[in-house]
C-alpha atoms as a PDB file:
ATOM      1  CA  UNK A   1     207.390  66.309   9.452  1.00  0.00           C
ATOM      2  CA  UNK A   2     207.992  66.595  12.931  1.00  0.00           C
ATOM      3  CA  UNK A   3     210.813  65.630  14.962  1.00  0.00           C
ATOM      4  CA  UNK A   4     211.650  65.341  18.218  1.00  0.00           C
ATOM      5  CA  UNK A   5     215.230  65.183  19.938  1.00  0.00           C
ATOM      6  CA  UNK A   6     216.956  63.935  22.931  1.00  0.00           C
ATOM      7  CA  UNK A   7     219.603  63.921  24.626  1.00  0.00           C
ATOM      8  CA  UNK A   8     220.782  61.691  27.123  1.00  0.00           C
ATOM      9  CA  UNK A   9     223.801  62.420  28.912  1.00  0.00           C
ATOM     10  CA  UNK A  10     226.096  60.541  31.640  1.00  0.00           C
ATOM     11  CA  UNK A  11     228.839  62.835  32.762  1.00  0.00           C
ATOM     12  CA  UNK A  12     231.158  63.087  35.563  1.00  0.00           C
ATOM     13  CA  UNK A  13     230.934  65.997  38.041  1.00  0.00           C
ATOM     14  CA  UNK A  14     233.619  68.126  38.870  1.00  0.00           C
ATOM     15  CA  UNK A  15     232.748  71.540  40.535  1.00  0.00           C
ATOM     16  CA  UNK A  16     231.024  73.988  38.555  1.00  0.00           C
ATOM     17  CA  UNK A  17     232.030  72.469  34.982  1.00  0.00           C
ATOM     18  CA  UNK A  18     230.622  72.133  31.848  1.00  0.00           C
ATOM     19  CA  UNK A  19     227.981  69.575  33.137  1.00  0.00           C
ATOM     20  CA  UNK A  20     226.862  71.955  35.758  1.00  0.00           C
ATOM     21  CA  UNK A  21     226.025  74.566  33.130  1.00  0.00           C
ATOM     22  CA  UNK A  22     224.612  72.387  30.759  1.00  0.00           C
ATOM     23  CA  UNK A  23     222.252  70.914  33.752  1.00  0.00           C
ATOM     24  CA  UNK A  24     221.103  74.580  34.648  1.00  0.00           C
ATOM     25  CA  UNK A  25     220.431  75.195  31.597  1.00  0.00           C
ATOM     26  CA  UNK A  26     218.296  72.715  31.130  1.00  0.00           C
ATOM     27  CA  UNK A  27     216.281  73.232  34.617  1.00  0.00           C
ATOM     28  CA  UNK A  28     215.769  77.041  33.135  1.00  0.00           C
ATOM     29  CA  UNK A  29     214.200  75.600  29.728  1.00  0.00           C
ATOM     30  CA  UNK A  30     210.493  74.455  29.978  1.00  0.00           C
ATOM     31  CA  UNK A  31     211.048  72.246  26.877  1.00  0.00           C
ATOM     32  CA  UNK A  32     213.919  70.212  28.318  1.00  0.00           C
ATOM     33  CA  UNK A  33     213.511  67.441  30.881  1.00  0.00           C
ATOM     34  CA  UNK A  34     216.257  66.968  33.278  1.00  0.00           C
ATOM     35  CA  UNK A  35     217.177  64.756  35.855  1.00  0.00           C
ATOM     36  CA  UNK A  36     219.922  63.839  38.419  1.00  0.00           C
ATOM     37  CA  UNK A  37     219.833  60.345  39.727  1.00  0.00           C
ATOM     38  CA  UNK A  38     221.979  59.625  42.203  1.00  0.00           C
ATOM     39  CA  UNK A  39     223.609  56.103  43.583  1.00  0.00           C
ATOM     40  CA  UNK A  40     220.527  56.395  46.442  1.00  0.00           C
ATOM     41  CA  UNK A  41     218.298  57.907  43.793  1.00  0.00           C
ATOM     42  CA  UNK A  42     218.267  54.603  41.822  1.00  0.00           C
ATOM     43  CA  UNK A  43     218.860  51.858  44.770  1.00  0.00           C
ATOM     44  CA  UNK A  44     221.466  50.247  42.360  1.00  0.00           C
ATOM     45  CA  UNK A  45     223.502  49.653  45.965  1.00  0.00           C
ATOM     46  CA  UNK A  46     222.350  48.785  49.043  1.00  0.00           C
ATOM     47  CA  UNK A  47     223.565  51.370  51.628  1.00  0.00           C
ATOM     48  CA  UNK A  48     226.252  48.685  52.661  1.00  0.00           C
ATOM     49  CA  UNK A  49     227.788  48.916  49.444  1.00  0.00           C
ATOM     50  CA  UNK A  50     227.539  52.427  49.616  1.00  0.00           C
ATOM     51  CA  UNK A  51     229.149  52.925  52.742  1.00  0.00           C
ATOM     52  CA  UNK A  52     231.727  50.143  51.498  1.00  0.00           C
ATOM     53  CA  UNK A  53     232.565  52.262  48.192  1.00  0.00           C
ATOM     54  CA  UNK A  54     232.684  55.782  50.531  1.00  0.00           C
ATOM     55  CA  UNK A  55     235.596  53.390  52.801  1.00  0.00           C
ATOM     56  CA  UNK A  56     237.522  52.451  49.638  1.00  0.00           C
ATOM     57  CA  UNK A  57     237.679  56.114  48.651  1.00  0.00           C
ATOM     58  CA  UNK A  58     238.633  57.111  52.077  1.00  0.00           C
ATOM     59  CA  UNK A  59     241.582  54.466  52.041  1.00  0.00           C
ATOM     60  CA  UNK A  60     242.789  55.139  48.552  1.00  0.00           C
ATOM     61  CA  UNK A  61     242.693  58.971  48.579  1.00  0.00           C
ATOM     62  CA  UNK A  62     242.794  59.975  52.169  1.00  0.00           C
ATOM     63  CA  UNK A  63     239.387  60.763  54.205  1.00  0.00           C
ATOM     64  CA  UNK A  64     238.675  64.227  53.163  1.00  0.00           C
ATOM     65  CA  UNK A  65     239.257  63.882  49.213  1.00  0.00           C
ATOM     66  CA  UNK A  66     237.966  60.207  49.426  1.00  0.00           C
ATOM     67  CA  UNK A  67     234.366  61.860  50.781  1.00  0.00           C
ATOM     68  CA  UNK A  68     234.572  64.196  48.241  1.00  0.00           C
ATOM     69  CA  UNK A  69     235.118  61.868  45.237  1.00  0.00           C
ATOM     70  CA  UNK A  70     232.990  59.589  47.082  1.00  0.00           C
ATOM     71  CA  UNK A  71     230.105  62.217  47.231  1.00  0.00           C
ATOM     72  CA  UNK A  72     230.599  63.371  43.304  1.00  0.00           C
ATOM     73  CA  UNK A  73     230.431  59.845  42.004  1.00  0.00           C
ATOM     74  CA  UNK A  74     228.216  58.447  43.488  1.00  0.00           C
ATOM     75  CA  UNK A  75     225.662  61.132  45.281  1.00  0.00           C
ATOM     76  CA  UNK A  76     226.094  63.675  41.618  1.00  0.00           C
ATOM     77  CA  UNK A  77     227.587  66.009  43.929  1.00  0.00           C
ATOM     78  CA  UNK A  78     228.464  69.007  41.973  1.00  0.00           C
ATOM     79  CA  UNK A  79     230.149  70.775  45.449  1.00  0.00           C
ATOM     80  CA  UNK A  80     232.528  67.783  45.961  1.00  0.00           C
ATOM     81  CA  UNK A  81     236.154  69.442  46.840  1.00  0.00           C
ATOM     82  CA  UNK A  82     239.050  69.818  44.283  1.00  0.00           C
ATOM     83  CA  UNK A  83     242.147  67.996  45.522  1.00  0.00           C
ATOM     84  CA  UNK A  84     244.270  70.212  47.785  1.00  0.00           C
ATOM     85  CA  UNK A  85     241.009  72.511  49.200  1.00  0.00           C
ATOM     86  CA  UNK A  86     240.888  73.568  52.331  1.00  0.00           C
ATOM     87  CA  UNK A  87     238.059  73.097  54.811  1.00  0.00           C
ATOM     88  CA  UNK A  88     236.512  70.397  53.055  1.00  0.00           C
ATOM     89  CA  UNK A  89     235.058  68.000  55.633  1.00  0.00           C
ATOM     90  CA  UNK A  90     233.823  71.390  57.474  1.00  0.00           C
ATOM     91  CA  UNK A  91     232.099  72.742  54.690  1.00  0.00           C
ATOM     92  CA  UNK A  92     230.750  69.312  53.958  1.00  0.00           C
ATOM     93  CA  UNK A  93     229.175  68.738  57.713  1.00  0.00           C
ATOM     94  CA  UNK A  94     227.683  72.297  57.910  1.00  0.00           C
ATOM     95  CA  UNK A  95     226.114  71.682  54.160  1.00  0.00           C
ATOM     96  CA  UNK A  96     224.646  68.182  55.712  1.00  0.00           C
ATOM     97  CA  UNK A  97     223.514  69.952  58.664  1.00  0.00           C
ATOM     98  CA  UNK A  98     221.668  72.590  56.795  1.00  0.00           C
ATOM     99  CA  UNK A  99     224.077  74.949  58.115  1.00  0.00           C
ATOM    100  CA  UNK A 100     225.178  76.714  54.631  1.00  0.00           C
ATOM    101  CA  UNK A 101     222.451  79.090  53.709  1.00  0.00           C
ATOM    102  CA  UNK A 102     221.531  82.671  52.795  1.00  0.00           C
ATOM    103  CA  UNK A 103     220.851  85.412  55.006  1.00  0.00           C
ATOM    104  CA  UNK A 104     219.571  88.696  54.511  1.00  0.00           C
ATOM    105  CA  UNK A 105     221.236  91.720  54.256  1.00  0.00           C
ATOM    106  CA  UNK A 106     220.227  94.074  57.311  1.00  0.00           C
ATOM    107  CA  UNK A 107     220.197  97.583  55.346  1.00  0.00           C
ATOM    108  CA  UNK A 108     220.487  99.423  58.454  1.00  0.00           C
ATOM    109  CA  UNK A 109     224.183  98.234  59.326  1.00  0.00           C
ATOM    110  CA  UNK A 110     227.513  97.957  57.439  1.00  0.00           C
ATOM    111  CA  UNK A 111     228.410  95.046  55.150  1.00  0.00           C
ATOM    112  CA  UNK A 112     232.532  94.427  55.989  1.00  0.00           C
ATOM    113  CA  UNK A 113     234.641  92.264  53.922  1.00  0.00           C
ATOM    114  CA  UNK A 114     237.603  89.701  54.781  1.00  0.00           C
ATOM    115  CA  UNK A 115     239.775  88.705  52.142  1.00  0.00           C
ATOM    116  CA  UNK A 116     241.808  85.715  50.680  1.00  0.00           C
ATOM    117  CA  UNK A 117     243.873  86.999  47.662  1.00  0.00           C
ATOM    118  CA  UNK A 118     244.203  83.344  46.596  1.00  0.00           C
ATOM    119  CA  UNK A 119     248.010  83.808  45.763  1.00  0.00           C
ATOM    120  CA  UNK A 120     248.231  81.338  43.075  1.00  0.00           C
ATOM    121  CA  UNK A 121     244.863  79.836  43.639  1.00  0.00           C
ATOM    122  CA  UNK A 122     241.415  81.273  44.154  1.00  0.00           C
ATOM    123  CA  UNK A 123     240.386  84.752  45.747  1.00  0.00           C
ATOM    124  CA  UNK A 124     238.022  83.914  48.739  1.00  0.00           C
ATOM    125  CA  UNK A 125     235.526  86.650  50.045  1.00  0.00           C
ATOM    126  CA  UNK A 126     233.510  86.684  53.217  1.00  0.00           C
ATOM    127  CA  UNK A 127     230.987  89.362  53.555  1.00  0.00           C
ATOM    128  CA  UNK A 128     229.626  89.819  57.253  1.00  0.00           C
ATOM    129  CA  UNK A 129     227.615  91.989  59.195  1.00  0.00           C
ATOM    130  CA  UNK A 130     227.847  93.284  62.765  1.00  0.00           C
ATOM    131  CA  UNK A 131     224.342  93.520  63.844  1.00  0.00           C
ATOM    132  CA  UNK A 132     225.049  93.630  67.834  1.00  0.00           C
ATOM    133  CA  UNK A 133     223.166  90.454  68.406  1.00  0.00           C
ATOM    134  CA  UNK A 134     225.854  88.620  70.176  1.00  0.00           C
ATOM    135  CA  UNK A 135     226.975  87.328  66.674  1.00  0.00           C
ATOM    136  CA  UNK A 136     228.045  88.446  63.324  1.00  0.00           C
ATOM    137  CA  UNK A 137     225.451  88.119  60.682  1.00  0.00           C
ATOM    138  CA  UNK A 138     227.497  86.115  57.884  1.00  0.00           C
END
């Protein structure tokens, strides 16, 4: 007899967790089906309400972390910030903007390092390039 399975899961996002893994997982497995609806996705709320729910946020928690929890619960953000992060709106403006991306290594110069030893939190590492074209190559 054959069987088939499902299964259907509503989680909450927060940063690379267990429901991040579990997602890429699936997206690697031809014989899975996954899908991330967000808020907009579905049209459950008008973009009134949205902007309404990203304003309550904003009040309650402050208007950095309120975009960020607004962003995870309602947009399935999975890079919303973790209370007490720095650069959050920043990071979030230059990832709207398309301003996050990769860039090539350029073999022919040095790769340098700057370093965060994330005393009591997270190490941070920035890897950048001078390529003498008026601006590093990050």
């Amino acid at each position: 007899m054959k069987t088939k399975a499902g299964l259907h899961s509503l989680q909450r996002r927060a940063g690379n967790n267990h429901c991040k893994r579990m997602l890429d997982s699936a997206r690697k497995n031809e014989k899975w089906f996954s899908e991330v609806l967000s808020a907009r996705d579905t049209g459950v709320f008008s973009e009134e309400k949205l902007r309404e729910a990203e304003q309550e946020y904003k009040d309650e928690f402050g208007a950095d972390f309120g975009r960020a929890m607004f962003r995870q619960e309602y947009l399935c953000s999975f890079d919303a910030a973790i209370l007490g992060a720095y650069y959050t709106g920043e990071l979030d403006v230059m990832r709207d903007e398309g301003r996050l991306c990769r860039v090539p290594r350029d073999k022919g110069h040095k790769v340098h390092t700057a370093w965060d030893l994330g005393i009591g939190d997270t190490t941070a590492i920035t890897f950048f390039q001078d390529v003498g074209k008026g601006a590093p190559n990050y």
